[in-house]
N, C-alpha and C. Protein backbone atom coordinates (compact mmCIF):
# COMPACT_ATOMS: atom_id res chain seq x y z
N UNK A 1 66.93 70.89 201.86
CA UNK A 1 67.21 71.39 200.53
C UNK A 1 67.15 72.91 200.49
N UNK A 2 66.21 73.57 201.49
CA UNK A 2 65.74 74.86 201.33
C UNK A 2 67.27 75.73 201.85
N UNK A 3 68.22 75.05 202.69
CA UNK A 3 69.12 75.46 203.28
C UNK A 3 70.16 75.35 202.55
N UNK A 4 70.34 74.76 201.42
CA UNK A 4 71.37 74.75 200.84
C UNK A 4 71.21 75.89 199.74
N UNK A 5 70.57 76.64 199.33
CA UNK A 5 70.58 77.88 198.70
C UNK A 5 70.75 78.93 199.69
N UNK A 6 70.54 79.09 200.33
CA UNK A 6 70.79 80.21 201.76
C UNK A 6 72.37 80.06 202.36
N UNK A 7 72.72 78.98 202.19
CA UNK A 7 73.98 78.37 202.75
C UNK A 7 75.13 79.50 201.78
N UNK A 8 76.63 79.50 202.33
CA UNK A 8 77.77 80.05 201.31
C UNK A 8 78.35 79.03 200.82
N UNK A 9 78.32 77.57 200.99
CA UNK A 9 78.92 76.23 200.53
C UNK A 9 77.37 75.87 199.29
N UNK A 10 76.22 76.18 199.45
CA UNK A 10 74.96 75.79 199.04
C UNK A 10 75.07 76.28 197.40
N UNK A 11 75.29 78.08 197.83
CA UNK A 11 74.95 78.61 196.63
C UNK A 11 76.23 78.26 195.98
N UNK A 12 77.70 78.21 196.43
CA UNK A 12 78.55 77.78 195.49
C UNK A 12 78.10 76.45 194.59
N UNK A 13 77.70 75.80 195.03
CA UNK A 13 77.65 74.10 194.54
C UNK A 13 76.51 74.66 193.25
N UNK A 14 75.50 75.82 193.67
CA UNK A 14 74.27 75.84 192.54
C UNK A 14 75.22 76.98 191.47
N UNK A 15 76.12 77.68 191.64
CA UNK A 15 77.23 78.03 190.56
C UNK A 15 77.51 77.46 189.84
N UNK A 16 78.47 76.46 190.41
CA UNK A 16 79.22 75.10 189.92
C UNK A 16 78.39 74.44 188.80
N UNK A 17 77.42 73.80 189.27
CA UNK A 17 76.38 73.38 188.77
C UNK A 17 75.82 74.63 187.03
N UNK A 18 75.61 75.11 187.20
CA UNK A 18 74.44 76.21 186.76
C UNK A 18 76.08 76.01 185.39
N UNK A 19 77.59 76.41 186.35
CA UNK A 19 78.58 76.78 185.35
C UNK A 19 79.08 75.89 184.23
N UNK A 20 78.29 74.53 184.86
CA UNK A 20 78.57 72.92 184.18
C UNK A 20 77.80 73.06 183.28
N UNK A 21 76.85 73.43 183.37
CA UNK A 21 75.03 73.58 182.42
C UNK A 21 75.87 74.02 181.37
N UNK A 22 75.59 75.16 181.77
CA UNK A 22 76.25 76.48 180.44
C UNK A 22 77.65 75.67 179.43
N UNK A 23 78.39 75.45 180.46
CA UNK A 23 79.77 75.41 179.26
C UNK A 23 79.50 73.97 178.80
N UNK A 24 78.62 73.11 179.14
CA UNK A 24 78.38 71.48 178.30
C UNK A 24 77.60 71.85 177.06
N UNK A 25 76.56 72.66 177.29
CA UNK A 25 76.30 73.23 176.18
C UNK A 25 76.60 73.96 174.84
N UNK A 26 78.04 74.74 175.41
CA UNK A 26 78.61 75.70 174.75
C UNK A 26 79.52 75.14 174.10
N UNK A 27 79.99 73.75 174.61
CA UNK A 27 80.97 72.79 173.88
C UNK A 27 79.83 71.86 172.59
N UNK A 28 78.62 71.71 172.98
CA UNK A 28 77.60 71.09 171.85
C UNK A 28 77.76 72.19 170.43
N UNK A 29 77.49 73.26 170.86
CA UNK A 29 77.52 74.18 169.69
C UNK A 29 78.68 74.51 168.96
N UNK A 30 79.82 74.26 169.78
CA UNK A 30 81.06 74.47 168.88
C UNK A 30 81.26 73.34 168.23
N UNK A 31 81.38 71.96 168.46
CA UNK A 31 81.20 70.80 167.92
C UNK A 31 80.34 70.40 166.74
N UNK A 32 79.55 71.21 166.96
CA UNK A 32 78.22 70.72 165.42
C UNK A 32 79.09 71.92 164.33
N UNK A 33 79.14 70.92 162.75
CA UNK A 33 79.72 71.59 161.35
C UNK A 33 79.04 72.61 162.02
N UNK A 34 78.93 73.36 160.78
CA UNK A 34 78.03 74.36 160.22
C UNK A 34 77.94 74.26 158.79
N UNK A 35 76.19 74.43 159.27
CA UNK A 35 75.76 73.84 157.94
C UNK A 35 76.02 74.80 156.25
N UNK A 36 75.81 73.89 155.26
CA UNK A 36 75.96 74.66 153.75
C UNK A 36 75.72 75.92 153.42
N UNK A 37 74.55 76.47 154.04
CA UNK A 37 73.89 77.63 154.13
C UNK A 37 74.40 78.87 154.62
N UNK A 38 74.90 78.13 156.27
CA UNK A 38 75.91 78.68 156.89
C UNK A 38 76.82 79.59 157.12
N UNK A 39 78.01 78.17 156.17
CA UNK A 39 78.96 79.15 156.11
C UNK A 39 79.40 79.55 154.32
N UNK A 40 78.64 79.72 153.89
CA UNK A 40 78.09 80.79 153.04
C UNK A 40 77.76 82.03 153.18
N UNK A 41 77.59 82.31 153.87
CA UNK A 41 76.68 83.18 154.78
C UNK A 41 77.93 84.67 154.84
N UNK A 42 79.21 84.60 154.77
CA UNK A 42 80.26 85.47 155.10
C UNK A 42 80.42 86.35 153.41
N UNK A 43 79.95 85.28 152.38
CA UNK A 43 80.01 85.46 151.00
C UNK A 43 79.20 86.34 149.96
N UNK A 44 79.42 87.36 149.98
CA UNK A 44 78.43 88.21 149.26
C UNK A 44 78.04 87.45 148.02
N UNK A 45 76.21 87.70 148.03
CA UNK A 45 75.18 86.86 146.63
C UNK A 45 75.30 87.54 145.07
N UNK A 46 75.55 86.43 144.63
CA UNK A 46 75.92 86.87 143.34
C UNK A 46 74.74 88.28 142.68
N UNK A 47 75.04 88.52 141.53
CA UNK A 47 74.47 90.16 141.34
C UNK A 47 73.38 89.83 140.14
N UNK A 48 72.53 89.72 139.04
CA UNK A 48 72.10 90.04 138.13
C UNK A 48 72.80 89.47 136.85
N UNK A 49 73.07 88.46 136.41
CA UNK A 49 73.64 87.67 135.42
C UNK A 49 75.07 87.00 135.85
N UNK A 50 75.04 86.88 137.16
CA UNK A 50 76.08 86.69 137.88
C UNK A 50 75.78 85.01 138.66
N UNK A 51 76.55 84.15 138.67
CA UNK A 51 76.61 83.16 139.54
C UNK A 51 77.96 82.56 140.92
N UNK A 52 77.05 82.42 141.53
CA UNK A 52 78.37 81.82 142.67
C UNK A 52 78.88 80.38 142.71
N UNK A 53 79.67 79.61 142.27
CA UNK A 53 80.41 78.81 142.59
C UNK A 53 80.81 78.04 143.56
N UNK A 54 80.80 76.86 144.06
CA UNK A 54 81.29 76.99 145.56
C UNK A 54 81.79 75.33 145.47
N UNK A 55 82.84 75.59 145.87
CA UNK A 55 84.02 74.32 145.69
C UNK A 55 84.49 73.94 147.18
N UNK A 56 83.51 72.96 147.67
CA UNK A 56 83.84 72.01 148.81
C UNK A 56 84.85 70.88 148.95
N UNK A 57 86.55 71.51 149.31
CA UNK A 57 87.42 70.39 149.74
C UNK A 57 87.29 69.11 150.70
N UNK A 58 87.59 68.30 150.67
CA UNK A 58 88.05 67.65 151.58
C UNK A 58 88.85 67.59 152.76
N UNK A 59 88.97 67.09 153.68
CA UNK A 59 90.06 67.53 154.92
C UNK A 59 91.72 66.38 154.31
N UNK A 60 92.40 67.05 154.30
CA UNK A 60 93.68 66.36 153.89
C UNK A 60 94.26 66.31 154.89
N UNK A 61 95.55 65.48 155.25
CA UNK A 61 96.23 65.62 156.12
C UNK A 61 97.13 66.62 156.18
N UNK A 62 97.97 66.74 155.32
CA UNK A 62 99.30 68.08 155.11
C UNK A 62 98.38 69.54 154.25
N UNK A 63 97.53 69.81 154.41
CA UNK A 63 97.05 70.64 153.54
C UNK A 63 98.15 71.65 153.27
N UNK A 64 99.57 71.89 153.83
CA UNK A 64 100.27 72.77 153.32
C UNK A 64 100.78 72.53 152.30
N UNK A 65 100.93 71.56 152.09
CA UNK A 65 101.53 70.41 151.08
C UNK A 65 100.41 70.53 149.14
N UNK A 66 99.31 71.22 149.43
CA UNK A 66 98.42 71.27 148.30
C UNK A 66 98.25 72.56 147.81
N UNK A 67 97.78 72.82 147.00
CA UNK A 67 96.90 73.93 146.73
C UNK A 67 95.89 73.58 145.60
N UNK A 68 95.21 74.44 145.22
CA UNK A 68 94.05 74.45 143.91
C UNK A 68 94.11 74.84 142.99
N UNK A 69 94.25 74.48 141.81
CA UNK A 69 94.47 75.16 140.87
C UNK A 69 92.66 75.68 139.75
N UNK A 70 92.60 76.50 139.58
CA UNK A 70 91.09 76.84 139.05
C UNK A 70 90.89 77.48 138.08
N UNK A 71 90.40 76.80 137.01
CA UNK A 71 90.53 77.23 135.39
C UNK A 71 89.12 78.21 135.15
N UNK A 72 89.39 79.09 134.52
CA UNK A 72 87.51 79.69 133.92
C UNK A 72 87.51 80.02 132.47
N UNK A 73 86.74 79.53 132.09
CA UNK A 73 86.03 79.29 130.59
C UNK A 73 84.96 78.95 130.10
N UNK A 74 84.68 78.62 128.80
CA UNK A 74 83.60 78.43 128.40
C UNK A 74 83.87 77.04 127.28
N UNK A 75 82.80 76.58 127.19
CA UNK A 75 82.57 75.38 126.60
C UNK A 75 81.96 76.21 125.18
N UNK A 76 83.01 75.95 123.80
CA UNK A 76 82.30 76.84 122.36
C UNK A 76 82.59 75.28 121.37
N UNK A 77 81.73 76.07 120.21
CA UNK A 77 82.69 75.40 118.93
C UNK A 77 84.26 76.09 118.61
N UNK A 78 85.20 75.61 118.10
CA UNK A 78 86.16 76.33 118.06
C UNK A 78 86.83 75.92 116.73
N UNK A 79 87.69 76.46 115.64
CA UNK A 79 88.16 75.79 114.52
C UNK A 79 89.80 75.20 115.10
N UNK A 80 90.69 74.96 113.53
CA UNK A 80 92.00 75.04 114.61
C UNK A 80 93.06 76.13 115.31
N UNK A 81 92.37 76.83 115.20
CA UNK A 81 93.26 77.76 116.14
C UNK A 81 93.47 77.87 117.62
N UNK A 82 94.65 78.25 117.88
CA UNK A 82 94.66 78.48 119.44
C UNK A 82 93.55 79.92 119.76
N UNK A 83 93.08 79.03 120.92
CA UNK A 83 92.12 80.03 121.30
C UNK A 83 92.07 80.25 123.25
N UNK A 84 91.86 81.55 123.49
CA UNK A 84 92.26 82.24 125.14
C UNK A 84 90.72 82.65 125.63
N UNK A 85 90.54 82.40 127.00
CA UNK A 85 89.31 83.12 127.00
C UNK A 85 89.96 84.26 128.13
N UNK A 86 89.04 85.63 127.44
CA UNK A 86 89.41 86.73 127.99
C UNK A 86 88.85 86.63 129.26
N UNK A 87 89.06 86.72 130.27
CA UNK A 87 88.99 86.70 132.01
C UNK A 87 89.53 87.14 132.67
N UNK A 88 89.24 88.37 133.66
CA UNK A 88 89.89 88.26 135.05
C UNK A 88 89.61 87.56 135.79
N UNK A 89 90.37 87.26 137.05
CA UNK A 89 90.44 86.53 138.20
C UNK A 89 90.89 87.58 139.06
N UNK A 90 89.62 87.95 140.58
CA UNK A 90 90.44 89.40 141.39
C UNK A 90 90.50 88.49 142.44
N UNK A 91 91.22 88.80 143.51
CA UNK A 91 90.89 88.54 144.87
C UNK A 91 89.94 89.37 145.73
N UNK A 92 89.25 88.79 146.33
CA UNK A 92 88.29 89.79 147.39
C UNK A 92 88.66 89.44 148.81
N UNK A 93 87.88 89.99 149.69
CA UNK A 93 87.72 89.87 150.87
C UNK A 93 86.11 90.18 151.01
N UNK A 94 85.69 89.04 151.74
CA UNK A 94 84.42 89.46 152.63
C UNK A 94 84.32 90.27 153.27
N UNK A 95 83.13 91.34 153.49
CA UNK A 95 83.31 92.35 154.60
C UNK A 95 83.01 92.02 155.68
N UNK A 96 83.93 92.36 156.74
CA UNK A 96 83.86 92.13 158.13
C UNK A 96 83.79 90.95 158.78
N UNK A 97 84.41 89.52 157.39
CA UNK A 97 84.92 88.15 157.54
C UNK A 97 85.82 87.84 157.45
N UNK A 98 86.82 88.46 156.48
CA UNK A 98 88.14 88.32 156.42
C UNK A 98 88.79 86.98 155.39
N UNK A 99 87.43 86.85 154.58
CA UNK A 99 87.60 85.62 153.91
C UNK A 99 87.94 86.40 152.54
N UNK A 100 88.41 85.28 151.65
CA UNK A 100 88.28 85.27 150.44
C UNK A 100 88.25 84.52 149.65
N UNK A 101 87.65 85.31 148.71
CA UNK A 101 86.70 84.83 147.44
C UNK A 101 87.71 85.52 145.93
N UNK A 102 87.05 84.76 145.11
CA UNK A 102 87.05 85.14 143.86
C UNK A 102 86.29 85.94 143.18
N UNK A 103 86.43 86.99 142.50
CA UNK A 103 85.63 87.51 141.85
C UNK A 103 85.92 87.62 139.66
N UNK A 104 85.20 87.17 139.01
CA UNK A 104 85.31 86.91 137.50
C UNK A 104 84.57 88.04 137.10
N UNK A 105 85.24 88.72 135.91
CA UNK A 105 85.22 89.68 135.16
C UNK A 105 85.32 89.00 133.38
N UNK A 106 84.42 89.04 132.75
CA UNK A 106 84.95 88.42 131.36
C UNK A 106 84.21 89.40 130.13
N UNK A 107 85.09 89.36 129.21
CA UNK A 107 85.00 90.86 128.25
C UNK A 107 84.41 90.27 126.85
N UNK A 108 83.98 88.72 126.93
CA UNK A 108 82.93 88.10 126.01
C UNK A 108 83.90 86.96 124.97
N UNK A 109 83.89 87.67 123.76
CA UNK A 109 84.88 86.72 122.84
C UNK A 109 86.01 86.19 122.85
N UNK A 110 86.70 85.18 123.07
CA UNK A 110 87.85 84.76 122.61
C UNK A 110 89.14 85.10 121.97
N UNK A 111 90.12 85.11 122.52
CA UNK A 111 90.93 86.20 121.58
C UNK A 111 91.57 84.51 120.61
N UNK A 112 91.92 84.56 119.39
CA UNK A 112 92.50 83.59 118.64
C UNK A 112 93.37 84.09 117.94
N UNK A 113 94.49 82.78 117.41
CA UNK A 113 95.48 83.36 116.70
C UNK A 113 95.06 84.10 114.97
N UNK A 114 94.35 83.13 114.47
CA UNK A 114 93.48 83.33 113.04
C UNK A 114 94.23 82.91 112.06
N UNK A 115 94.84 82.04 112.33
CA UNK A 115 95.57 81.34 111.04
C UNK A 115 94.29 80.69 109.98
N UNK A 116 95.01 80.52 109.04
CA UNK A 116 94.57 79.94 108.15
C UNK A 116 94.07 78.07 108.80
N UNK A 117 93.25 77.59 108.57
CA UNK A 117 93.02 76.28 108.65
C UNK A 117 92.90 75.59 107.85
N UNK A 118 93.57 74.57 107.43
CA UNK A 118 93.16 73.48 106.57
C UNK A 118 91.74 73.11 106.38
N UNK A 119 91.20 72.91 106.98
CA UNK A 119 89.73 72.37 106.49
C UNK A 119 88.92 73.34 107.50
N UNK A 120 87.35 73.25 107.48
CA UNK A 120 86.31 74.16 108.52
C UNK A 120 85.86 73.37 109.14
N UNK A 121 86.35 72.55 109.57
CA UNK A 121 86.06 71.10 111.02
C UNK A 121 86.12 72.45 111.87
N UNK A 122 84.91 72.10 112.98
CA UNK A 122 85.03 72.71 114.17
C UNK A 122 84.82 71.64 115.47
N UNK A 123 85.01 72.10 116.62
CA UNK A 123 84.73 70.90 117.74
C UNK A 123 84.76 72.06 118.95
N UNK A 124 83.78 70.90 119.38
CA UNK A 124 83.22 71.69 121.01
C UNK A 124 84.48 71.26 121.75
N UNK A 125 85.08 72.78 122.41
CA UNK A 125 86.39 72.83 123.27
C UNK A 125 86.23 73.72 124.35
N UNK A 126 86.86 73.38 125.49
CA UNK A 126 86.74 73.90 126.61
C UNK A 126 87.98 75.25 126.55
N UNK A 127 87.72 76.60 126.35
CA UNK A 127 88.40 77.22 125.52
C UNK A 127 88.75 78.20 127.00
N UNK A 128 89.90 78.47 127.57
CA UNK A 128 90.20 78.74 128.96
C UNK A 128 91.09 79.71 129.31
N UNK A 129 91.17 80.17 129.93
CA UNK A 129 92.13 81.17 130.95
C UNK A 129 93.20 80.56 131.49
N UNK A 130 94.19 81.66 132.14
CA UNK A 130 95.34 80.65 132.59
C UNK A 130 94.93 80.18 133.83
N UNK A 131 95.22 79.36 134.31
CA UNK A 131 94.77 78.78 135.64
C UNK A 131 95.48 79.00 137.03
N UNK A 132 94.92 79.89 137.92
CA UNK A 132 94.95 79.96 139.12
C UNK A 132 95.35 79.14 139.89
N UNK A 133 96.22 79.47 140.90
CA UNK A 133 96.94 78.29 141.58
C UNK A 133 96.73 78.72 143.11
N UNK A 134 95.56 78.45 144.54
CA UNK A 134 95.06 79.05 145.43
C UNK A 134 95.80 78.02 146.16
N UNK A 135 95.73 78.82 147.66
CA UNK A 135 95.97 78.18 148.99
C UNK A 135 95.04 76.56 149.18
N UNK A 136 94.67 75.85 149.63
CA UNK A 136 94.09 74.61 149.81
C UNK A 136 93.91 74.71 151.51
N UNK A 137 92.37 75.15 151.60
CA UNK A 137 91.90 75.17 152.97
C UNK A 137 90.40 74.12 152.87
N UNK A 138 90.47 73.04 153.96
CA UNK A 138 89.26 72.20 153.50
C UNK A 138 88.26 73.03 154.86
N UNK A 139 88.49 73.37 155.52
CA UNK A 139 87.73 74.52 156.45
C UNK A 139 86.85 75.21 156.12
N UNK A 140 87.29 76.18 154.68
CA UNK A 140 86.12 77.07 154.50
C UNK A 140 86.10 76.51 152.65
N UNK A 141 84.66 76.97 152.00
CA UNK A 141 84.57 76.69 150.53
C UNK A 141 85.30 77.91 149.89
N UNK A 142 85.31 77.20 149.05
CA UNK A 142 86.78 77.52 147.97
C UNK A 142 84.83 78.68 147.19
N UNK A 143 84.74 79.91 146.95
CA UNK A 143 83.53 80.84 146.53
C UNK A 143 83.63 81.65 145.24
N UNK A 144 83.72 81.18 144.23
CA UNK A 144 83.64 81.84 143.09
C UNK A 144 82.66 82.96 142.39
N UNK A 145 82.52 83.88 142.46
CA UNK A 145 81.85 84.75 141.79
C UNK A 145 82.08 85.20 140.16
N UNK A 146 81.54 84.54 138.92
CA UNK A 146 81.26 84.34 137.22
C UNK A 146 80.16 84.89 136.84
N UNK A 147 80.43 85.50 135.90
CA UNK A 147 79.05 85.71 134.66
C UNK A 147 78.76 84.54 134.83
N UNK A 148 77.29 84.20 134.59
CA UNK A 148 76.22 83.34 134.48
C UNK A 148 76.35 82.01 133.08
N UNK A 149 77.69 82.77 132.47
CA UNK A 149 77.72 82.02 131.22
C UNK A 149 79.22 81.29 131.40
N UNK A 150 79.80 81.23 132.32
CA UNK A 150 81.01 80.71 132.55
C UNK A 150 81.10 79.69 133.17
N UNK A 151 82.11 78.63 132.98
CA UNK A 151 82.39 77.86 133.91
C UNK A 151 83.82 77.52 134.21
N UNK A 152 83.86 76.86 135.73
CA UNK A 152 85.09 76.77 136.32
C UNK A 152 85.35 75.60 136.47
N UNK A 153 86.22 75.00 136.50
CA UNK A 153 87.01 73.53 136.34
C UNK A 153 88.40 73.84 137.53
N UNK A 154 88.23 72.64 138.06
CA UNK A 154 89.56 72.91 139.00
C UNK A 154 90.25 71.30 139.39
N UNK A 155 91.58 71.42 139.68
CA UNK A 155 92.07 70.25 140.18
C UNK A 155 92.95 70.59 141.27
N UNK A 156 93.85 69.24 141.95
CA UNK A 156 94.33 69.16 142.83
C UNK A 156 95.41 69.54 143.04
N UNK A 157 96.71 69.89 143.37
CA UNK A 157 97.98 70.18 142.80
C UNK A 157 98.45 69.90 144.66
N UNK A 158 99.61 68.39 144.62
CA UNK A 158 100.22 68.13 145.38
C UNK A 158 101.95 68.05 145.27
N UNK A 159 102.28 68.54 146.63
CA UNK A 159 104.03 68.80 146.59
C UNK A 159 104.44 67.42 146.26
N UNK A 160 105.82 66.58 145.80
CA UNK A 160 106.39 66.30 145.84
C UNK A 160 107.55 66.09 146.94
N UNK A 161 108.28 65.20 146.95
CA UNK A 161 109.78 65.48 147.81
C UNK A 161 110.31 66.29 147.88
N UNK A 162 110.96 66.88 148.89
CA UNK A 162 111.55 68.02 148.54
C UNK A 162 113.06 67.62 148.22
N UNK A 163 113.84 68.36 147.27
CA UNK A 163 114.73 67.73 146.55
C UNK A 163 115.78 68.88 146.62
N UNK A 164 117.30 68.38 146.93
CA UNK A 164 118.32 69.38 147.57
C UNK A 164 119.02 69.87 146.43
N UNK A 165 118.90 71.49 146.44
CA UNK A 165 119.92 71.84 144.71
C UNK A 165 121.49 71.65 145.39
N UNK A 166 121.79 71.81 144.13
CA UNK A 166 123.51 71.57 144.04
C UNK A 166 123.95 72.38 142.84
């Protein structure tokens, strides 16, 4: 045994070996998710009356075929009027990840039309922004950054056939 490390056929085989170690391993670590915490981790933490969001897809088959659509608002009493909630929606980038995120900006009240109403019935309404229509990646979380007093609602949005003009 002592001769096969001294050997030039010996020490190759303890290469070989040593090179099997390493890359069986290196295939374990690429293989395991990464966990919730994780890959979060690329996403700058929300700020001081600020909350983060975080919208975990599913793996689809055609994901080109989808995207997300993502509403932000607030849950009020409201009378009958049409009512908007004032919101931006920016795009970001993570630094030195290359990801992106959302970032929400909201300027407080409701803008409404103010008509007159028939009666002072009010009802709790989900009173909203126009809705965002994102790429659909089940890879990384979908990362929202809101005032603390907002919420986001989102659904699925799938292609159809594609259908030949004339």
């Amino acid at each position: 045994m002592i001769g096969l490390r001294h050997s030039p056929r010996g020490r190759l085989r303890l290469m070989v070996c040593a090179a099997l170690v390493l890359t069986a391993g290196a295939a374990d670590a690429q293989v395991k998710p990464p966990s919730q915490q994780d890959d979060l981790r690329a996403f700058p933490t929300p700020g001081p009356g600020q909350a983060r969001l975080v919208i975990r897809l599913p793996t689809e088959r055609n994901e080109d075929d989808l995207r997300v659509g993502f509403v932000v608002g607030r849950t009020m009493w409201v009378d009958c009027n049409r009512q908007i909630f004032p919101a931006r929606v920016e795009e970001r980038t993570a630094e030195g990840w290359g990801y992106t995120y959302y970032f929400v900006t909201s300027s407080g009240a409701p803008a409404s039309t103010m008509m007159a109403c028939p009666s002072n019935a009010r009802t709790r309404q989900f009173v909203r922004n126009r809705e965002e229509l994102v790429r659909y990646n089940s890879r990384l979380p979908l990362v929202i950054i809101t005032p603390a007093d907002v919420e986001v609602r989102y659904r699925i949005w799938r292609a159809g056939p594609e259908t030949t003009a004339r």
